[in-house]
C-alpha atoms as a PDB file:
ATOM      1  CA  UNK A   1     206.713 125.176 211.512  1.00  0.00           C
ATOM      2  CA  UNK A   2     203.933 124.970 208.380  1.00  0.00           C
ATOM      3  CA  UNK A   3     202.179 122.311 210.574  1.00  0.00           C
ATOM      4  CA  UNK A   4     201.942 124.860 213.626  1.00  0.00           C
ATOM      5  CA  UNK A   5     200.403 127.542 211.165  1.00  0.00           C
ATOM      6  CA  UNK A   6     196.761 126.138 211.039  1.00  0.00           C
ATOM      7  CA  UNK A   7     196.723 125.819 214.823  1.00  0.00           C
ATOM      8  CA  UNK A   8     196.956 129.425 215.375  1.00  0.00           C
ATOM      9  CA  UNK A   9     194.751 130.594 212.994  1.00  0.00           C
ATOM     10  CA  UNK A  10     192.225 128.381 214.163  1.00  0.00           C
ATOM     11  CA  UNK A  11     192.555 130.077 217.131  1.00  0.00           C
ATOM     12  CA  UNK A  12     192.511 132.877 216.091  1.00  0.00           C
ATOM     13  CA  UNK A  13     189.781 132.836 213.955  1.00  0.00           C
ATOM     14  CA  UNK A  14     187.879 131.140 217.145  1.00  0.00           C
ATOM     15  CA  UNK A  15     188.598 134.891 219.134  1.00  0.00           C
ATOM     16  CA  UNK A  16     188.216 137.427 215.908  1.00  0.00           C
ATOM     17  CA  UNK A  17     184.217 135.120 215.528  1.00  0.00           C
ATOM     18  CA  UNK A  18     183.511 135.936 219.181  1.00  0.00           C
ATOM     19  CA  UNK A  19     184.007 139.609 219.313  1.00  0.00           C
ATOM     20  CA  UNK A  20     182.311 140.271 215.933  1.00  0.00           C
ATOM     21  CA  UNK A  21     179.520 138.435 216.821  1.00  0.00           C
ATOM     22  CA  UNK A  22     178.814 138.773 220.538  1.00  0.00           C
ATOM     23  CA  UNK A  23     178.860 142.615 220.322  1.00  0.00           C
ATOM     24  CA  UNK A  24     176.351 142.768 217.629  1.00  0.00           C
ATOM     25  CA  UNK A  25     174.184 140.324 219.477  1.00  0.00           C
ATOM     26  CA  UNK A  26     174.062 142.304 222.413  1.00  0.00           C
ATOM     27  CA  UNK A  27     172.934 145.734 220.672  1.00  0.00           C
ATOM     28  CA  UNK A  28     170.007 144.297 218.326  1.00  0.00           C
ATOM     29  CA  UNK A  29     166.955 145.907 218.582  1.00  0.00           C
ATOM     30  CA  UNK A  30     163.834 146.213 216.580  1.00  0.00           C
ATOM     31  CA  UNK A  31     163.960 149.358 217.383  1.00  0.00           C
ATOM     32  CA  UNK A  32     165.071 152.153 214.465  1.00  0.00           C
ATOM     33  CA  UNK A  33     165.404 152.063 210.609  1.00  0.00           C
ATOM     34  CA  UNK A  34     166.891 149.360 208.816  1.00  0.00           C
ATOM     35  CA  UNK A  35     169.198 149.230 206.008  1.00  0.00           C
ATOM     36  CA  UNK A  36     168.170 146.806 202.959  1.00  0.00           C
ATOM     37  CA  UNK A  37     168.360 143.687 202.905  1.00  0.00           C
ATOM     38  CA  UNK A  38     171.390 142.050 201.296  1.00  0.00           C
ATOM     39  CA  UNK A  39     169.677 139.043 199.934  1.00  0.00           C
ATOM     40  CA  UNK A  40     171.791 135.646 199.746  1.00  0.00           C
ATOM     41  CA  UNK A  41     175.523 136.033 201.353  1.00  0.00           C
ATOM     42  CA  UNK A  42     177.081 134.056 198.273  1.00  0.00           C
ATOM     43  CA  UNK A  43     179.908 136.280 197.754  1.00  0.00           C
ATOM     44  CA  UNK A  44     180.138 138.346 201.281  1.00  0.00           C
ATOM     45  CA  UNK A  45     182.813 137.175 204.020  1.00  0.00           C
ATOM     46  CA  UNK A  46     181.580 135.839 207.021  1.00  0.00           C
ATOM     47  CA  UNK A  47     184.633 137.613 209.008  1.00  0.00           C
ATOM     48  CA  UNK A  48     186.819 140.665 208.175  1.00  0.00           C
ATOM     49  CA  UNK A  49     189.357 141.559 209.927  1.00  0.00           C
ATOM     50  CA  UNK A  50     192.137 144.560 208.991  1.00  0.00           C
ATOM     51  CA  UNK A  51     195.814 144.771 210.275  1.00  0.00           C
ATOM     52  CA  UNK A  52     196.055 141.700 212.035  1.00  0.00           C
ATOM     53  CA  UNK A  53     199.095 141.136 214.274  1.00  0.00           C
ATOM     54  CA  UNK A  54     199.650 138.434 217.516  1.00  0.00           C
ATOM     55  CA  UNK A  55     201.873 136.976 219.590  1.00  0.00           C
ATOM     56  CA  UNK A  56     201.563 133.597 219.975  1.00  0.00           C
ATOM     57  CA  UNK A  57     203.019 131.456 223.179  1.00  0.00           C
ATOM     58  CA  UNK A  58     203.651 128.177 223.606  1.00  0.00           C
ATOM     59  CA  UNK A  59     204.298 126.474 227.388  1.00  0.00           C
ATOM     60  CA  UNK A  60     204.416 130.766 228.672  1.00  0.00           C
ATOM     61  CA  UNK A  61     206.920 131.557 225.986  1.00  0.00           C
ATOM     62  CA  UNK A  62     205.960 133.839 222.965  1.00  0.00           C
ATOM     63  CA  UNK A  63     207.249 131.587 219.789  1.00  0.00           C
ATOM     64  CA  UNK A  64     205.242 132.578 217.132  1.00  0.00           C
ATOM     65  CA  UNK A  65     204.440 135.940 215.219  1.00  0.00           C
ATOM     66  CA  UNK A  66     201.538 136.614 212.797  1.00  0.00           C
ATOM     67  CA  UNK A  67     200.890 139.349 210.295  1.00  0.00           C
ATOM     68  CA  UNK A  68     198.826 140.163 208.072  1.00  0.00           C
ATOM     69  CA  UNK A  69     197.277 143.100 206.462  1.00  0.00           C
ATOM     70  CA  UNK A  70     193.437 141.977 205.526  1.00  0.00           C
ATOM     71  CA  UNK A  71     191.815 138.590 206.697  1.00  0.00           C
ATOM     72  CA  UNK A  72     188.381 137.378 205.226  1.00  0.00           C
ATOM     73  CA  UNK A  73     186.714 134.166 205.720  1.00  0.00           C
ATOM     74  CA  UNK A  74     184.120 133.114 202.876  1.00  0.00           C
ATOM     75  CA  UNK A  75     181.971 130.888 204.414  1.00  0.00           C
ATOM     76  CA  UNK A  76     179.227 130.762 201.586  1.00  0.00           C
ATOM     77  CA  UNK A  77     181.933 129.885 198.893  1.00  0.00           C
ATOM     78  CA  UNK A  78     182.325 127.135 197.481  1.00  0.00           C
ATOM     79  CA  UNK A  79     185.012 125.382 198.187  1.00  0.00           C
ATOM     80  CA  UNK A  80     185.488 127.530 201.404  1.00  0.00           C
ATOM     81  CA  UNK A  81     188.177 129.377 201.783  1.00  0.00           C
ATOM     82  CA  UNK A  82     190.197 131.774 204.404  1.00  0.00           C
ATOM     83  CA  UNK A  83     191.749 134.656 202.096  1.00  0.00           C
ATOM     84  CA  UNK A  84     194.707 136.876 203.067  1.00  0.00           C
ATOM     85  CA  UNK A  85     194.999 138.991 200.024  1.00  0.00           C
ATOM     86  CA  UNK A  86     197.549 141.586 200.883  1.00  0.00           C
ATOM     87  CA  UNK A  87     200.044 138.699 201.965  1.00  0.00           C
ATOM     88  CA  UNK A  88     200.928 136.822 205.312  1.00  0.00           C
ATOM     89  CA  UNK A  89     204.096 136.748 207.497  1.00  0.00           C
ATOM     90  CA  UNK A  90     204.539 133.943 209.896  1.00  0.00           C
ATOM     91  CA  UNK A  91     207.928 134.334 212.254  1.00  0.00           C
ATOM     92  CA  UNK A  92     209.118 131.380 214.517  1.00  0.00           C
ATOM     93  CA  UNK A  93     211.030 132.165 217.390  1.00  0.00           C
ATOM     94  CA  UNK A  94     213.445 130.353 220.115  1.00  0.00           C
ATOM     95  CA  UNK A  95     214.049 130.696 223.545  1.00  0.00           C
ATOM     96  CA  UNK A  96     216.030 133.794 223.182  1.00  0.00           C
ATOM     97  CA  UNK A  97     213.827 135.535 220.929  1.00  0.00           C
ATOM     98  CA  UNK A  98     215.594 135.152 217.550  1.00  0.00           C
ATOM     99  CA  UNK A  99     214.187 134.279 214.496  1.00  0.00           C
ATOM    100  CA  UNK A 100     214.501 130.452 213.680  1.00  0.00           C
ATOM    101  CA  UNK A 101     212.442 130.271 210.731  1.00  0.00           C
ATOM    102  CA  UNK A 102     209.377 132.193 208.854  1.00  0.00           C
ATOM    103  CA  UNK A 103     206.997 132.062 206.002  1.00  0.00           C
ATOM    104  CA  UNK A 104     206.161 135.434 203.746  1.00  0.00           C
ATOM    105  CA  UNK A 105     204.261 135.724 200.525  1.00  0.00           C
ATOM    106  CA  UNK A 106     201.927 138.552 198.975  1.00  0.00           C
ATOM    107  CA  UNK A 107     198.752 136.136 198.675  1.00  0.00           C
ATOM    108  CA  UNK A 108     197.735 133.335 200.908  1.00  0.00           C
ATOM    109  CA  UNK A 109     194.424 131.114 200.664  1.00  0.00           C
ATOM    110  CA  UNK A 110     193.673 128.420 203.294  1.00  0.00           C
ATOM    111  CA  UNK A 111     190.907 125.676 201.617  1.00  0.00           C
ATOM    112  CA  UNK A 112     189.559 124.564 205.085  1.00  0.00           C
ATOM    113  CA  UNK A 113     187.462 121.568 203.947  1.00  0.00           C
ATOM    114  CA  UNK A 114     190.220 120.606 202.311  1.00  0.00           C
ATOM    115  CA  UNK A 115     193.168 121.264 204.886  1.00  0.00           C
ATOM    116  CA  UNK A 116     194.707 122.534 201.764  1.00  0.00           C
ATOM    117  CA  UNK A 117     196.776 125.902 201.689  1.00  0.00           C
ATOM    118  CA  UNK A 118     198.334 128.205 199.019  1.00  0.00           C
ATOM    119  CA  UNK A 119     200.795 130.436 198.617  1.00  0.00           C
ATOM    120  CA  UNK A 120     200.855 133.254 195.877  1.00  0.00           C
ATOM    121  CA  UNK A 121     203.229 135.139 194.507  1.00  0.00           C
ATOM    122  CA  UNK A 122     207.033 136.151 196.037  1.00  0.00           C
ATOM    123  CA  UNK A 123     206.556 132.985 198.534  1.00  0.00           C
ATOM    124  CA  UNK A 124     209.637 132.985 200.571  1.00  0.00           C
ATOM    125  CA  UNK A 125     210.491 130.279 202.936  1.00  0.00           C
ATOM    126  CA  UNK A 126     213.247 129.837 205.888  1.00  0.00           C
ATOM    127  CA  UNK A 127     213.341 126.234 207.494  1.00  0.00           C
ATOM    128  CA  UNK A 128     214.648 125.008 210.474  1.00  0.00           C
ATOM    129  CA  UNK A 129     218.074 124.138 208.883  1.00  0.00           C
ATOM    130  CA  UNK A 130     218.503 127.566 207.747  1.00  0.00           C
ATOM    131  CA  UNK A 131     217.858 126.919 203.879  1.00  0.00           C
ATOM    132  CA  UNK A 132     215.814 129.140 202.156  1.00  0.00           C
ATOM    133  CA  UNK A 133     213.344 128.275 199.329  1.00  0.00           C
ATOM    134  CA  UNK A 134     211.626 130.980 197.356  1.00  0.00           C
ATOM    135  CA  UNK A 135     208.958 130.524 194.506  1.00  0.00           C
ATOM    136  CA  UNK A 136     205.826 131.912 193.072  1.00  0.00           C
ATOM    137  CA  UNK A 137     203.154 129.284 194.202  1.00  0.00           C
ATOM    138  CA  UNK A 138     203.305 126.607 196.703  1.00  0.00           C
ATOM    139  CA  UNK A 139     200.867 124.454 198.357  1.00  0.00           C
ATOM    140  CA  UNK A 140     201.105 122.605 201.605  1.00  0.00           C
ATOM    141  CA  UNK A 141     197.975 119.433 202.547  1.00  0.00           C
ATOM    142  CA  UNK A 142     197.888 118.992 205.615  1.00  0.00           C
ATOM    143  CA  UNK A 143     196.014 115.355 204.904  1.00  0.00           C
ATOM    144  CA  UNK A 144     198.551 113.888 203.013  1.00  0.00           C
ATOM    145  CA  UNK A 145     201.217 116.108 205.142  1.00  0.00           C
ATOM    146  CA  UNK A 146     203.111 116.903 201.673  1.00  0.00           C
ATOM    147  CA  UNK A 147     204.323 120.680 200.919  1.00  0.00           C
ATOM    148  CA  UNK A 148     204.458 120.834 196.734  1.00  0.00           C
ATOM    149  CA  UNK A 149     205.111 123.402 193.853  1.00  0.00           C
ATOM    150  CA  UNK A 150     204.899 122.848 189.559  1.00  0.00           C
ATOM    151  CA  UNK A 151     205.897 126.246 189.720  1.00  0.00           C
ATOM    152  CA  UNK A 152     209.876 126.748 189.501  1.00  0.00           C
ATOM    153  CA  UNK A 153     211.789 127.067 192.864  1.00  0.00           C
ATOM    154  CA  UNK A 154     215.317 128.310 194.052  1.00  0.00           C
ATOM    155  CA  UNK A 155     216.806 126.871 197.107  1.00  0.00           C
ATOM    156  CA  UNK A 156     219.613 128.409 198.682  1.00  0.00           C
ATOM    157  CA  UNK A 157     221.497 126.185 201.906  1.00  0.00           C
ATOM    158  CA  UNK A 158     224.546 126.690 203.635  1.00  0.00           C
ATOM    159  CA  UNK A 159     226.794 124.808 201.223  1.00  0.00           C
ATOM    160  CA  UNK A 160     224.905 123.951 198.111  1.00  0.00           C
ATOM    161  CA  UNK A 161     222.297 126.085 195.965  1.00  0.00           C
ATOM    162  CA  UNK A 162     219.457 124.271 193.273  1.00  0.00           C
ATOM    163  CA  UNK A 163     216.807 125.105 191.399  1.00  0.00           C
ATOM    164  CA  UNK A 164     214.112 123.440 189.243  1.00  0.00           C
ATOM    165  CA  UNK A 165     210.545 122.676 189.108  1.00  0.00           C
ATOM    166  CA  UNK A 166     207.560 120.243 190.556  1.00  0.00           C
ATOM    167  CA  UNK A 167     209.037 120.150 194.481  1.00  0.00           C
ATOM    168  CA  UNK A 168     207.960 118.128 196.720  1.00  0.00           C
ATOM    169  CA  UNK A 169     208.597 117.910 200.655  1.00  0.00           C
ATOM    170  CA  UNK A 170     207.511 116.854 203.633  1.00  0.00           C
ATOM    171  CA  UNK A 171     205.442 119.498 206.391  1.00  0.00           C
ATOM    172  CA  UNK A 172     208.963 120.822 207.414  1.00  0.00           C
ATOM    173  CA  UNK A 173     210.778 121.154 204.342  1.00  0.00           C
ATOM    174  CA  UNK A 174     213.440 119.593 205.075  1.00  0.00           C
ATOM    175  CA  UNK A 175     213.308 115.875 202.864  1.00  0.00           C
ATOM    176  CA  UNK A 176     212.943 117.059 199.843  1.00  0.00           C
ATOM    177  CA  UNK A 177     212.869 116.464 196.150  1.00  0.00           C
ATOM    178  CA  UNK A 178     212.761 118.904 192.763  1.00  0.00           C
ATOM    179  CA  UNK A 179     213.118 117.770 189.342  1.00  0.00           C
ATOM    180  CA  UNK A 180     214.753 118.983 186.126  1.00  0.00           C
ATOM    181  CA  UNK A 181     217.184 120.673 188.823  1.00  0.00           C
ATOM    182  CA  UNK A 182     220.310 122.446 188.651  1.00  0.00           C
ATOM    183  CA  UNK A 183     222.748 123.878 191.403  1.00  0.00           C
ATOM    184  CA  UNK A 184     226.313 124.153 192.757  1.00  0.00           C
ATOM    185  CA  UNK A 185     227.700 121.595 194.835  1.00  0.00           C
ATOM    186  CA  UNK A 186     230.969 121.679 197.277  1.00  0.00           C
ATOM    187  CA  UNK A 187     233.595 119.137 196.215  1.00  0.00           C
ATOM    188  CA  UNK A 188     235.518 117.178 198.984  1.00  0.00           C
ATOM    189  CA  UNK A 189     239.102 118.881 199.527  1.00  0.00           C
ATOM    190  CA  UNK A 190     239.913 115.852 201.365  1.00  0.00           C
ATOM    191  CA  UNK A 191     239.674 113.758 198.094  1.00  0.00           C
ATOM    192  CA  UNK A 192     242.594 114.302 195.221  1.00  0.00           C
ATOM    193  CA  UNK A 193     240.259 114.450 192.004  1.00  0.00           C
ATOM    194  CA  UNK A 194     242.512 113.382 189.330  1.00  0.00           C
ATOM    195  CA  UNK A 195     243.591 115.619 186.025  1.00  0.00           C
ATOM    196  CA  UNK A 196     241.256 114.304 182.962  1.00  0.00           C
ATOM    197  CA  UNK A 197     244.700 115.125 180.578  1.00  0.00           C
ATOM    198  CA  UNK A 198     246.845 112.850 183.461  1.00  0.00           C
ATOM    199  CA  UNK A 199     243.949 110.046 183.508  1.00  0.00           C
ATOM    200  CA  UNK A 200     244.599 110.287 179.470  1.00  0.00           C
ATOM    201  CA  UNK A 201     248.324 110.400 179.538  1.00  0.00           C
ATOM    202  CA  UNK A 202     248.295 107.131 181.548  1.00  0.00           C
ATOM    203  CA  UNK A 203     246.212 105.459 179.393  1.00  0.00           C
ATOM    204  CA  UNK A 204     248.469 106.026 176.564  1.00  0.00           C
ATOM    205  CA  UNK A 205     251.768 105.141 178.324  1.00  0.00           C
ATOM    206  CA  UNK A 206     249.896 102.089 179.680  1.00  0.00           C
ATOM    207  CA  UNK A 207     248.984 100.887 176.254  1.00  0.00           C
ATOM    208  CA  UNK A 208     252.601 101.886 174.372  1.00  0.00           C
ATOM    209  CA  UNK A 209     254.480  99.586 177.219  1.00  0.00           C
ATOM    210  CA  UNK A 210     252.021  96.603 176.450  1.00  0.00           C
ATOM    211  CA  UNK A 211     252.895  97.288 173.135  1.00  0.00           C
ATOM    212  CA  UNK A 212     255.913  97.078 173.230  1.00  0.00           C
ATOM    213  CA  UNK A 213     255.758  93.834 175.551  1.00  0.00           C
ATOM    214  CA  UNK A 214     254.406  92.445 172.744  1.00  0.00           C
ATOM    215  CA  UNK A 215     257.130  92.859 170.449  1.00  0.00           C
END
């Protein structure tokens, strides 16, 4: 799902380019008064774009849904950087239109020289198997395809729960590891776990006959 993520905002950002620019292209003129000039774009966003919301298809079938509040694209930053500042909700769907898995968080940056993203603040994660994972920073590269976090995480499945810090996954978060960790996990009903006192109790009676063997 995360690697699917830069492939439609590329393309989106591809459309959103095209009918900024083309428009204004068309209409200049020499023609009229002219505001000041602005001087070197350093800190001005090459794109801007407000309540942002598409439908995605893949093979004639919609599959994906993206929203987003505000999306800016600093092209004269350094490193350059795609910001979504008022947070970004990615939906995955199946055939039948239900949800399968999504991605939400207040504040997202995408590093595009770097392939590198990151997730701010209330980052909440559904994967494919169903288990959630929710945190206050993660970062996914898409060079070394690794999704990471120093930042502590929760991670809720079906049968087991954990929690910890410095996660580490691959692009689908679902081989996964977290350290200093701590969580519930379901014991085997098919397997009799043995009574520590009866364990002790058989020790003793073990050692007493030996005993008095001995004798």
């Amino acid at each position: 799902m995360l690697k699917r993520l830069t492939h439609i905002l590329s393309i989106a950002a591809v459309f959103l380019t095209a009918a900024m620019l083309f428009p204004l292209q068309s209409c200049q003129s020499d023609d009229g008064p002219k505001g000041p000039e602005l001087g070197v774009r350093d800190s001005l966003p090459f794109l801007q774009s407000y309540g942002v919301s598409t439908l995605i298809s893949d093979s004639g079938i919609i599959r994906y849904k993206l929203i987003s509040e505000d999306w800016f694209i600093y092209d004269m930053k350094e490193p350059k950087y795609w910001s979504f500042q008022k947070g970004l909700f990615i939906e995955k769907f199946d055939q039948t239109f239900h949800t399968e898995a999504f991605i939400s968080c207040d504040t997202a940056y995408f590093f595009y020289e770097q392939n590198l993203w990151e997730l701010r603040s209330r980052v909440f994660v559904k994967n494919l198997k169903g288990e959630t994972f929710r945190t206050s920073l993660l970062y996914w590269n898409q060079q070394t395809h690794v999704v990471y976090s120093p930042a502590y995480m929760e991670i809720d499945g079906e049968s087991e729960a954990l929690s910890g810090y410095d996660f580490r996954s691959n692009e689908q978060m679902t081989d996964y590891l977290i350290h200093s960790s701590k969580g519930k996990f379901p014991l085997n009903e098919k397997e009799e776990q043995p009574h520590p006192d009866a364990a002790i109790m058989q020790e003793m009676n073990d050692t007493t006959k030996q005993q008095q063997a001995n004798t």
